[in-house]
C-alpha atoms as a PDB file:
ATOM      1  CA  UNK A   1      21.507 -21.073 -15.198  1.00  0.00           C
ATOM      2  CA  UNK A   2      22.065 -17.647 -17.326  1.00  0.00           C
ATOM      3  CA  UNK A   3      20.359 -14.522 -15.255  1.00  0.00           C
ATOM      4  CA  UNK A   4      19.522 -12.245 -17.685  1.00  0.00           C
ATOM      5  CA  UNK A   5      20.031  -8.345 -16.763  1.00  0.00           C
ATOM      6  CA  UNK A   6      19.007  -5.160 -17.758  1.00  0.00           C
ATOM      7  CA  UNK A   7      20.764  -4.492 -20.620  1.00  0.00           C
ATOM      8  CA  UNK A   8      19.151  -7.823 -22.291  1.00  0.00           C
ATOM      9  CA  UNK A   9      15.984  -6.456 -21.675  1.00  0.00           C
ATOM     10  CA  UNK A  10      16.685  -3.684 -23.960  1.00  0.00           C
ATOM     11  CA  UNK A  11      18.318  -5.562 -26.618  1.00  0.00           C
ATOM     12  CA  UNK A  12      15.516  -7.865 -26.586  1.00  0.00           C
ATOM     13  CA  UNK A  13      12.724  -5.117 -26.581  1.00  0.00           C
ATOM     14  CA  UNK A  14      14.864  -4.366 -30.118  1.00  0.00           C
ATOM     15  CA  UNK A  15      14.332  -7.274 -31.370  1.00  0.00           C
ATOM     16  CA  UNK A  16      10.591  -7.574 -30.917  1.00  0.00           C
ATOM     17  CA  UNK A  17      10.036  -4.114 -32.076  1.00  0.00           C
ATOM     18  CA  UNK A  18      12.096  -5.628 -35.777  1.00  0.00           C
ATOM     19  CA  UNK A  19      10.775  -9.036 -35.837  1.00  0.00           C
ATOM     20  CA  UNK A  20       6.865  -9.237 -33.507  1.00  0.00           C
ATOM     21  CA  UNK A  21       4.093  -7.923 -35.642  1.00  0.00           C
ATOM     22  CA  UNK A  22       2.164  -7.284 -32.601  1.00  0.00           C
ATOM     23  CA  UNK A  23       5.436  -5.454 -30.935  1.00  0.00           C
ATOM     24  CA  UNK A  24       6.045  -3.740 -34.361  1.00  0.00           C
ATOM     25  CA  UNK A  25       2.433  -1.722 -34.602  1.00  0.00           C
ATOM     26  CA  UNK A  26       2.134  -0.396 -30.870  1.00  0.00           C
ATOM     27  CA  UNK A  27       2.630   3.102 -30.232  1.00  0.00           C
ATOM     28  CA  UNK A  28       2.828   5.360 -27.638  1.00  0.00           C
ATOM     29  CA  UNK A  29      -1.394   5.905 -27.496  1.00  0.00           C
ATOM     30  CA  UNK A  30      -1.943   1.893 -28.274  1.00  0.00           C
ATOM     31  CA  UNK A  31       0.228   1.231 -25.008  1.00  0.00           C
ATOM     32  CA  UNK A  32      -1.074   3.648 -22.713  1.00  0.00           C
ATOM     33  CA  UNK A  33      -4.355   1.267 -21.620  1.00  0.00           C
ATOM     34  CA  UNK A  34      -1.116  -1.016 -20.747  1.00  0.00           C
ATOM     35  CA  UNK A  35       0.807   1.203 -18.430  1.00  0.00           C
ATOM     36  CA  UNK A  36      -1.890   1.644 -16.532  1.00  0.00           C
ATOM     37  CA  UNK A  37      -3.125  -1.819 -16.359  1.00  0.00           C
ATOM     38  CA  UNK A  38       0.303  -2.890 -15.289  1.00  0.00           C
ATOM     39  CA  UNK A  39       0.391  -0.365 -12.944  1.00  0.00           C
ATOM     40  CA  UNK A  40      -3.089  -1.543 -11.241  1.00  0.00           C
ATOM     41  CA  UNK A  41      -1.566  -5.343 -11.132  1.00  0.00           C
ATOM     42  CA  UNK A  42       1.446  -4.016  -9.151  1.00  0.00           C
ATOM     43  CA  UNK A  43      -0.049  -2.196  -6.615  1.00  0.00           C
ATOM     44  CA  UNK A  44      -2.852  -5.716  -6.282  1.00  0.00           C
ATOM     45  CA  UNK A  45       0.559  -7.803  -5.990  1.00  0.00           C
ATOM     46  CA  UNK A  46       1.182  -5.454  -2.827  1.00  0.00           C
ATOM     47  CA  UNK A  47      -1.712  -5.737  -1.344  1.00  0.00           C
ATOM     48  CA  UNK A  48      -1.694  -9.612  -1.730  1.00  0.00           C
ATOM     49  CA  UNK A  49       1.833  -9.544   0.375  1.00  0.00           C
ATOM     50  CA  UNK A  50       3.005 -12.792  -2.228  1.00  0.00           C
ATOM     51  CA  UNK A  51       6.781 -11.236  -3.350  1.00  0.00           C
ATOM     52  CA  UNK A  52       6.706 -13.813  -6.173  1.00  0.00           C
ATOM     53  CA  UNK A  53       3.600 -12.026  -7.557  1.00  0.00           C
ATOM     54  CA  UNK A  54       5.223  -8.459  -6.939  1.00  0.00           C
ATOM     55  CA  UNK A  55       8.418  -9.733  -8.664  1.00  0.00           C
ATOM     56  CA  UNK A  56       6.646 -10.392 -11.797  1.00  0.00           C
ATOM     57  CA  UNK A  57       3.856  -7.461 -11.878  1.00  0.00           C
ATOM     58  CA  UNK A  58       7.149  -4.975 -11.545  1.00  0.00           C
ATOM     59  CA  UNK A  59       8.885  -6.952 -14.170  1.00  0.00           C
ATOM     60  CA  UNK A  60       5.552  -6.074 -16.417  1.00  0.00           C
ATOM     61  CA  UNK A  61       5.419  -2.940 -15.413  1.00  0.00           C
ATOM     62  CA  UNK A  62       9.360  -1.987 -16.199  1.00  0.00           C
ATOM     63  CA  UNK A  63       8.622  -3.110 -19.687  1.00  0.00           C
ATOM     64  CA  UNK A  64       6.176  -0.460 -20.691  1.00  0.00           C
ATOM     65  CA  UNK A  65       8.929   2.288 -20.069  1.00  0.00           C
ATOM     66  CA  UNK A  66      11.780   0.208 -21.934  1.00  0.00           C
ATOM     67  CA  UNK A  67       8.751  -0.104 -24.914  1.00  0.00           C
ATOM     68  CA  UNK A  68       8.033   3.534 -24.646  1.00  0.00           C
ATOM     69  CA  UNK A  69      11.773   4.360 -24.893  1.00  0.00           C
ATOM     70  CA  UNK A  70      12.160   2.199 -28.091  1.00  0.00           C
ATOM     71  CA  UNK A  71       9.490   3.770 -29.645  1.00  0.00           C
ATOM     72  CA  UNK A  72      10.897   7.066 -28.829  1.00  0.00           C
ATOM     73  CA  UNK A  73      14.063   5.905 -30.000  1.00  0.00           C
ATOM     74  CA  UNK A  74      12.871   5.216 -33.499  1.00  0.00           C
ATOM     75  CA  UNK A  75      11.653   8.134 -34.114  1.00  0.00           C
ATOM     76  CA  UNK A  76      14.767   9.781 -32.740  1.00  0.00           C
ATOM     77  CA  UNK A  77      13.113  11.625 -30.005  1.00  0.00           C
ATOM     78  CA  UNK A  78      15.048  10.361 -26.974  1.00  0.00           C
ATOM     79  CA  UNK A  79      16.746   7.052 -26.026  1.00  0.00           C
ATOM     80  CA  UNK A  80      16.520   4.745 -23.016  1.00  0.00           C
ATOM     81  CA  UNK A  81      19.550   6.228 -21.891  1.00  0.00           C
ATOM     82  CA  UNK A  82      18.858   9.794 -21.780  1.00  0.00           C
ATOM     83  CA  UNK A  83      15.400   8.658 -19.609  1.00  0.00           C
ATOM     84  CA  UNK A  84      18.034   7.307 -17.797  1.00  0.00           C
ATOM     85  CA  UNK A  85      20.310  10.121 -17.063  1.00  0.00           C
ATOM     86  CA  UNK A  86      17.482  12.843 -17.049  1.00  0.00           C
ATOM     87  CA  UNK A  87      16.002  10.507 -13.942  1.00  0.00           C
ATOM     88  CA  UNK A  88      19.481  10.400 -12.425  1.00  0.00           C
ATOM     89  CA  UNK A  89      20.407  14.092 -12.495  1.00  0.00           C
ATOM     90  CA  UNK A  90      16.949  14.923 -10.929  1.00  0.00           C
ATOM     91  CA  UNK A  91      17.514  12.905  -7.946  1.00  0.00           C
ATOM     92  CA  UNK A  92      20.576  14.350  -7.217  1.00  0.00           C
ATOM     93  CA  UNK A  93      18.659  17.631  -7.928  1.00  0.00           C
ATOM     94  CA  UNK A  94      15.830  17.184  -5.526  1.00  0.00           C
ATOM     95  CA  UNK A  95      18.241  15.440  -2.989  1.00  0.00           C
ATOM     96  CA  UNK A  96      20.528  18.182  -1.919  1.00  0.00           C
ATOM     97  CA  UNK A  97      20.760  16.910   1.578  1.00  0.00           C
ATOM     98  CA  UNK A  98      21.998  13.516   0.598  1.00  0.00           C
ATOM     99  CA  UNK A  99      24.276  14.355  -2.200  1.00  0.00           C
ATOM    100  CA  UNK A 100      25.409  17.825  -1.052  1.00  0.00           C
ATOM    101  CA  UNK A 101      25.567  20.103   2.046  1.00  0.00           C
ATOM    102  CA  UNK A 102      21.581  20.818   2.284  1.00  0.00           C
ATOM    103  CA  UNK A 103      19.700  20.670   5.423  1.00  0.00           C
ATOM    104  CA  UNK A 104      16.986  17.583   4.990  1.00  0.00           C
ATOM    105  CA  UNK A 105      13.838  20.307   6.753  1.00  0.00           C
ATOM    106  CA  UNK A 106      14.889  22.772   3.747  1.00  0.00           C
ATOM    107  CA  UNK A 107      14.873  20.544   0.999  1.00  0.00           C
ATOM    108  CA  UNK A 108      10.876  19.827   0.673  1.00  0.00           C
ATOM    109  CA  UNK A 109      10.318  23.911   1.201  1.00  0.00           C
ATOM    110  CA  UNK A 110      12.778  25.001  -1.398  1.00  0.00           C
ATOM    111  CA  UNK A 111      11.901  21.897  -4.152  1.00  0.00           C
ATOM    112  CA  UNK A 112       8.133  23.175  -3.783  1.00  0.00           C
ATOM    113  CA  UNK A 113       9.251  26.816  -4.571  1.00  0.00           C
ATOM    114  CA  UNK A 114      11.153  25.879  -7.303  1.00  0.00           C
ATOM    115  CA  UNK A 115       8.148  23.758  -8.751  1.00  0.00           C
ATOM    116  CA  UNK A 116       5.634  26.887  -8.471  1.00  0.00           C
ATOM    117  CA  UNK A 117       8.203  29.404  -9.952  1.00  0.00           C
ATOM    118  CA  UNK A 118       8.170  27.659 -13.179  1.00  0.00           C
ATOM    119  CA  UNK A 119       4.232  26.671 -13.136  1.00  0.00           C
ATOM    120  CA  UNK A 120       1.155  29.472 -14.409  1.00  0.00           C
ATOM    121  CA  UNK A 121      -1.163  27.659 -11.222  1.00  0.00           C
ATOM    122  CA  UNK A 122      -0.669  26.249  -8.544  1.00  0.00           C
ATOM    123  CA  UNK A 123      -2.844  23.066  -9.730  1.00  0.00           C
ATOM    124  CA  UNK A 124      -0.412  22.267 -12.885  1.00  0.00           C
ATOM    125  CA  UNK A 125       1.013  19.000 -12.764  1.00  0.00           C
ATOM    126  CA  UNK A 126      -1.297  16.860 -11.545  1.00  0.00           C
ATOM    127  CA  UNK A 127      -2.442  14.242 -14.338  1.00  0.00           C
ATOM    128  CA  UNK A 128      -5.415  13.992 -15.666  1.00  0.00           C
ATOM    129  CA  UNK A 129      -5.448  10.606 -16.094  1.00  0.00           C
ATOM    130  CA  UNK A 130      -5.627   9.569 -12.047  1.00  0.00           C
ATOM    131  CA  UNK A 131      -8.149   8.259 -10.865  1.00  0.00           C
ATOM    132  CA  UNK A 132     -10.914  11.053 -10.276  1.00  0.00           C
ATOM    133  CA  UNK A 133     -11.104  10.729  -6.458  1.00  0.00           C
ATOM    134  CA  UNK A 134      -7.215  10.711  -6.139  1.00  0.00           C
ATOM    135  CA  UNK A 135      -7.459  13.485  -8.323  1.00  0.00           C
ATOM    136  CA  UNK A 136      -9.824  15.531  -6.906  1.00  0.00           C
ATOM    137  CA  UNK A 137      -7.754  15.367  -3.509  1.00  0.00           C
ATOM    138  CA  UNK A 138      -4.430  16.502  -5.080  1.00  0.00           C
ATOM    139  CA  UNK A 139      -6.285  19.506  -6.524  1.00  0.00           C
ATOM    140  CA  UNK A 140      -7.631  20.135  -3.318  1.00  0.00           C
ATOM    141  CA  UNK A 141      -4.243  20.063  -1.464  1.00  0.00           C
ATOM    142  CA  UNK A 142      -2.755  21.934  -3.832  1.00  0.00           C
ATOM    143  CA  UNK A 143      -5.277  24.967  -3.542  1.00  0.00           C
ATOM    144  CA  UNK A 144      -4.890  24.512   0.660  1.00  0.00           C
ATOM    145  CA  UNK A 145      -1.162  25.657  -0.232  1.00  0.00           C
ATOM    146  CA  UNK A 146      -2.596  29.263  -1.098  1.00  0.00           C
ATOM    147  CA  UNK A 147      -5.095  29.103   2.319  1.00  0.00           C
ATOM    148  CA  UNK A 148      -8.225  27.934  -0.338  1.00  0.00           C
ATOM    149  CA  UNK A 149      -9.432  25.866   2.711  1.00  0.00           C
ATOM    150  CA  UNK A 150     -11.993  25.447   5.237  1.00  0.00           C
ATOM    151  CA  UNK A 151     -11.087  25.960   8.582  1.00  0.00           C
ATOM    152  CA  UNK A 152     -12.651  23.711  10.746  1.00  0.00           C
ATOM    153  CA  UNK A 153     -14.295  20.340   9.924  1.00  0.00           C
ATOM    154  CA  UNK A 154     -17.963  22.010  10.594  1.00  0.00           C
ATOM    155  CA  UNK A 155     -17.596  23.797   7.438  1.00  0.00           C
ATOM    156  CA  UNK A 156     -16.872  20.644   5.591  1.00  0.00           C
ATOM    157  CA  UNK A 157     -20.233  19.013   6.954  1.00  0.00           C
ATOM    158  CA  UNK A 158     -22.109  22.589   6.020  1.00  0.00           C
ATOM    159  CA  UNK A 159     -20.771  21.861   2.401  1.00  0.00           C
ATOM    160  CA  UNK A 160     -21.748  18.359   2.022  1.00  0.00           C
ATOM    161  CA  UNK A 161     -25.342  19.085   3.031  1.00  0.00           C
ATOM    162  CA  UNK A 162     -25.833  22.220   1.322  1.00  0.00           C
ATOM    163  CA  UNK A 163     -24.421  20.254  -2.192  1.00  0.00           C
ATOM    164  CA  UNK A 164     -26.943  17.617  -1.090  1.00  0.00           C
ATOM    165  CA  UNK A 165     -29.518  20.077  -0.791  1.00  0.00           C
ATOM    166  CA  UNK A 166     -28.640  21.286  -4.281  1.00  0.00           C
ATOM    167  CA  UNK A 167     -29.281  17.671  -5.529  1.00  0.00           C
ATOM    168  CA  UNK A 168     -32.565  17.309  -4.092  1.00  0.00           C
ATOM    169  CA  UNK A 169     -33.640  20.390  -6.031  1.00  0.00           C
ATOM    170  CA  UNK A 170     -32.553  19.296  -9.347  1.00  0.00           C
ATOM    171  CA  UNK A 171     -34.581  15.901  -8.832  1.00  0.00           C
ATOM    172  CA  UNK A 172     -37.509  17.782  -7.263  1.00  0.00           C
ATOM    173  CA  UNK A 173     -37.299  20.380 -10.596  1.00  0.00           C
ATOM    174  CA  UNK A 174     -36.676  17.417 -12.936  1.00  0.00           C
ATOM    175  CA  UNK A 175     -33.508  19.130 -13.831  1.00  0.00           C
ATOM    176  CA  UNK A 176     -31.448  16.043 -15.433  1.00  0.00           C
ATOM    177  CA  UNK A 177     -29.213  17.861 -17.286  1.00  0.00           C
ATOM    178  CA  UNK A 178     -27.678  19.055 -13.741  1.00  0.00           C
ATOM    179  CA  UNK A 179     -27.615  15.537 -12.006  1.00  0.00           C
ATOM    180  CA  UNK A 180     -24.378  14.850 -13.000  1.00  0.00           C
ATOM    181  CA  UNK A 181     -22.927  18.380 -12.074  1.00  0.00           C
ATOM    182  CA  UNK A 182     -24.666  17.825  -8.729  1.00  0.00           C
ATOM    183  CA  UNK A 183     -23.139  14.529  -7.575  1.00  0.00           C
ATOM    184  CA  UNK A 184     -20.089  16.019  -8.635  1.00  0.00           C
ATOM    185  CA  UNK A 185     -20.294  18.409  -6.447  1.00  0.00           C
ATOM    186  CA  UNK A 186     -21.367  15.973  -3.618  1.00  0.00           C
ATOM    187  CA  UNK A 187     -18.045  13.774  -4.332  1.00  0.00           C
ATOM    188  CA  UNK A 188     -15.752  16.666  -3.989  1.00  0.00           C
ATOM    189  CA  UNK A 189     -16.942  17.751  -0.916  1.00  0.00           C
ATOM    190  CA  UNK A 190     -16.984  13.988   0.664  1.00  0.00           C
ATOM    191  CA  UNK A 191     -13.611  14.522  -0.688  1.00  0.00           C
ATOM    192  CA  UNK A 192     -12.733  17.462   1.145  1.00  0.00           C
ATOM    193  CA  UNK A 193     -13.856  16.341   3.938  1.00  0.00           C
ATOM    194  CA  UNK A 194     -11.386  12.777   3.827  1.00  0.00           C
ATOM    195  CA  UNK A 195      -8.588  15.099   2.793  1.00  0.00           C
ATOM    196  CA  UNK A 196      -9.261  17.358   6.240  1.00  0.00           C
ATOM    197  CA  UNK A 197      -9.162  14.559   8.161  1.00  0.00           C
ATOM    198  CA  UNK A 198      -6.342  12.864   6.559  1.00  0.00           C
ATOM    199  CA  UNK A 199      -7.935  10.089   4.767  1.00  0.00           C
ATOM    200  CA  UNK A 200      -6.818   9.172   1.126  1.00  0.00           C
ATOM    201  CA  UNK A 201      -9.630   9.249  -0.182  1.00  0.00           C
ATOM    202  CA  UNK A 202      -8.797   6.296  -3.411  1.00  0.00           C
ATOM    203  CA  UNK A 203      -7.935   4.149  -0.636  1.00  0.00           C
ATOM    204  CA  UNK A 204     -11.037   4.365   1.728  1.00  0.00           C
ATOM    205  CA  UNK A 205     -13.447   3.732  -1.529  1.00  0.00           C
ATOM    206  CA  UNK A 206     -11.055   0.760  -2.807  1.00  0.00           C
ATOM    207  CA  UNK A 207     -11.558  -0.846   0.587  1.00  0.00           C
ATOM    208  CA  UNK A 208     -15.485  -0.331   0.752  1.00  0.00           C
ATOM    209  CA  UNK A 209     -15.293  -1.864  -2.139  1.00  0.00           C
ATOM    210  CA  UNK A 210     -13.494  -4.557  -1.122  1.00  0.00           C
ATOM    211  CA  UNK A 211     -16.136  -4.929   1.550  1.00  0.00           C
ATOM    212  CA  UNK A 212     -19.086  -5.012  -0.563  1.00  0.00           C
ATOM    213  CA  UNK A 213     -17.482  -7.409  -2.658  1.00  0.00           C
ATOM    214  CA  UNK A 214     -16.522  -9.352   0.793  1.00  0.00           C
ATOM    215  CA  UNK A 215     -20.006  -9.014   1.662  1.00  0.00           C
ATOM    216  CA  UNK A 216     -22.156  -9.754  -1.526  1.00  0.00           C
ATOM    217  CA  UNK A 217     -20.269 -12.959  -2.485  1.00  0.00           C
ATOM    218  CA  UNK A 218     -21.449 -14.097   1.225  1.00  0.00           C
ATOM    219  CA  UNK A 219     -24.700 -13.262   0.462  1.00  0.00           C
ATOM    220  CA  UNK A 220     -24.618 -15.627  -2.360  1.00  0.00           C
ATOM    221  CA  UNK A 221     -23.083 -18.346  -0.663  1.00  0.00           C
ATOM    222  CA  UNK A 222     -25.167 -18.150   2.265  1.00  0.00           C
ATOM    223  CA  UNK A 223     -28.754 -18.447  -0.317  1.00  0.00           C
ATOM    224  CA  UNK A 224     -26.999 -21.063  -2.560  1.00  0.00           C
ATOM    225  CA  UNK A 225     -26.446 -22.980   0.990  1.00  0.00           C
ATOM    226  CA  UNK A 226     -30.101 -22.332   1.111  1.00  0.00           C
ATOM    227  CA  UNK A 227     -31.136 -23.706  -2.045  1.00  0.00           C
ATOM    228  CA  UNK A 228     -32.069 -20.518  -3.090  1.00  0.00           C
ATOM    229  CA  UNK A 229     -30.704 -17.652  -5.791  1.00  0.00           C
ATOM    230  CA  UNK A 230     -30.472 -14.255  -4.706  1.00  0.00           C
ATOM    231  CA  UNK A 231     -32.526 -12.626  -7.606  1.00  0.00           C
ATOM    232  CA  UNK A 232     -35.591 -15.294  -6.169  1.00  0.00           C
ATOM    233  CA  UNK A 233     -35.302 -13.228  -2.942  1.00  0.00           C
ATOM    234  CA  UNK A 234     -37.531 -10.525  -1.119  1.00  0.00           C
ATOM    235  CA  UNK A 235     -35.274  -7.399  -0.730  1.00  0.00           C
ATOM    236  CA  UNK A 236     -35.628  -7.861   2.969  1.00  0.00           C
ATOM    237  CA  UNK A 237     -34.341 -11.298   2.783  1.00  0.00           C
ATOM    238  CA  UNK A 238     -31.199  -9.688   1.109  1.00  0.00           C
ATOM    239  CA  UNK A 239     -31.205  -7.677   3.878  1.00  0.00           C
ATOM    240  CA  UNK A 240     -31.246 -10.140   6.817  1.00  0.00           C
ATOM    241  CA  UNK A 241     -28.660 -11.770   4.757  1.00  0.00           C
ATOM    242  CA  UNK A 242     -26.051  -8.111   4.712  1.00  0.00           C
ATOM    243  CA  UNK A 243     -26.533  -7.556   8.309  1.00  0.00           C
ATOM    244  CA  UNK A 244     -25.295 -11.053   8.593  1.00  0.00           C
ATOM    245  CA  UNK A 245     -22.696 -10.352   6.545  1.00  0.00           C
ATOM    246  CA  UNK A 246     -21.664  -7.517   8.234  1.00  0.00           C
ATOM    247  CA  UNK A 247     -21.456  -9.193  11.400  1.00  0.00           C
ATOM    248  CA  UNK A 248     -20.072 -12.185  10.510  1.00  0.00           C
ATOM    249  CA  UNK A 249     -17.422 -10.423   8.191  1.00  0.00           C
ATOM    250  CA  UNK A 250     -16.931  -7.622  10.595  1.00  0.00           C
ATOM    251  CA  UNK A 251     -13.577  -8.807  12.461  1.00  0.00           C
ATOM    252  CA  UNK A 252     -12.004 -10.058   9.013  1.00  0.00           C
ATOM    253  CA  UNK A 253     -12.460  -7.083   7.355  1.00  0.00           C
ATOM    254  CA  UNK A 254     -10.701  -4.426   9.939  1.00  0.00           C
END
């Protein structure tokens, strides 16, 4: 049986982009929505721990820089091949202590350096496009790097409740305009306070989510088992029915 390689890949990425009216009309901004989906799917394969299912989310996920590449190619901005050897050279660049005479503790110091010598800010670099909890913790780390940083975790706590307290004003004023900007404020400092005690702060949401998920769906098996619907049920008969959940969930969920 023919295993097809890399270079087939391409060729047939060239041939969709002549011949797939669908292929033919994307663009870099149609595709984007993609990327990111793709992305998403891998990092769900990992967490499921089934290798088939990585094997195929990476294999969606290498086509969207192969697409990109064509695209780019067409309009003679860059080819696959020069993402390739741009990638290559900075690897060797930023591994000095594997492909030259470095020391390995030097190599993080000095590639940081060299990144905020050719930057404006110190906060440069860090996409927009992340997800805004993720994001809001690699701004915060990067302003740490210039001592913008609380110093003990009391601080942290001051912050949150003082932001809360700034919330409860705006409702108590009827201020709506500010709610927004308020629970902003609230997030980043929940943030800050993850990030000073080494939490990622993506992943501890994801899996609360994953809990209430967990935890709702045995809500609603446990009242169809019942004979009953949630939405027919007293609030406090939802509630029995989470603390039960909880419990009962407790050791599965970690």
């Amino acid at each position: 049986m023919k295993r097809y390689t890399f270079d087939d890949l391409v060729k047939i990425m060239e041939e969709l982009r002549k011949k797939c009216p669908w292929d033919r009309e994307q663009t870099h901004e149609s595709l984007k929505k993609y990327l990111i989906e793709e992305s998403y799917e891998v990092l769900d394969a990992i967490d499921s721990k089934d290798d088939r299912k990585l094997l195929e989310e990476l294999g969606d996920l290498l086509l969207q820089p192969v697409f990109h590449a064509q695209i780019a190619k067409e309009r003679g901005a860059f080819t696959l091949d020069d993402v390739v050897d741009h990638l290559v050279r900075k690897l060797i660049e930023r591994h000095p202590h594997v492909f030259g005479d470095a020391k390995a503790e030097d190599v993080l110091r000095n590639w940081e350096r060299k990144k905020m010598e050719k930057r404006d800010s110190v906060l440069e670099g860090i996409p927009k496009h992340l997800p805004a909890l993720m994001r809001s913790q690699k701004l915060q780390d990067k302003a740490s790097q210039v001592g913008f940083d609380f110093t003990h975790i009391d601080q942290v706590f001051e912050k949150i409740e003082e932001e809360i307290r700034e919330l409860k004003e705006s409702i108590e004023k009827g201020e709506k305009e500010n709610l927004t900007h308020e629970i902003g404020d609230i997030l980043t400092a929940v943030v800050e306070l993850a990030r000073f005690l080494n939490v990622d702060a993506e992943e501890a949401l994801q899996k609360a989510n994953d809990r209430f998920v967990s935890r709702f769906q045995y809500m609603e098996r446990k009242a169809k088992e019942m004979g009953k619907r949630l939405e027919d049920m007293s609030l406090e008969e939802m509630d029995d029915l989470w603390r039960e959940a909880k419990r009962v969930l407790e050791g599965q969920e970690g």
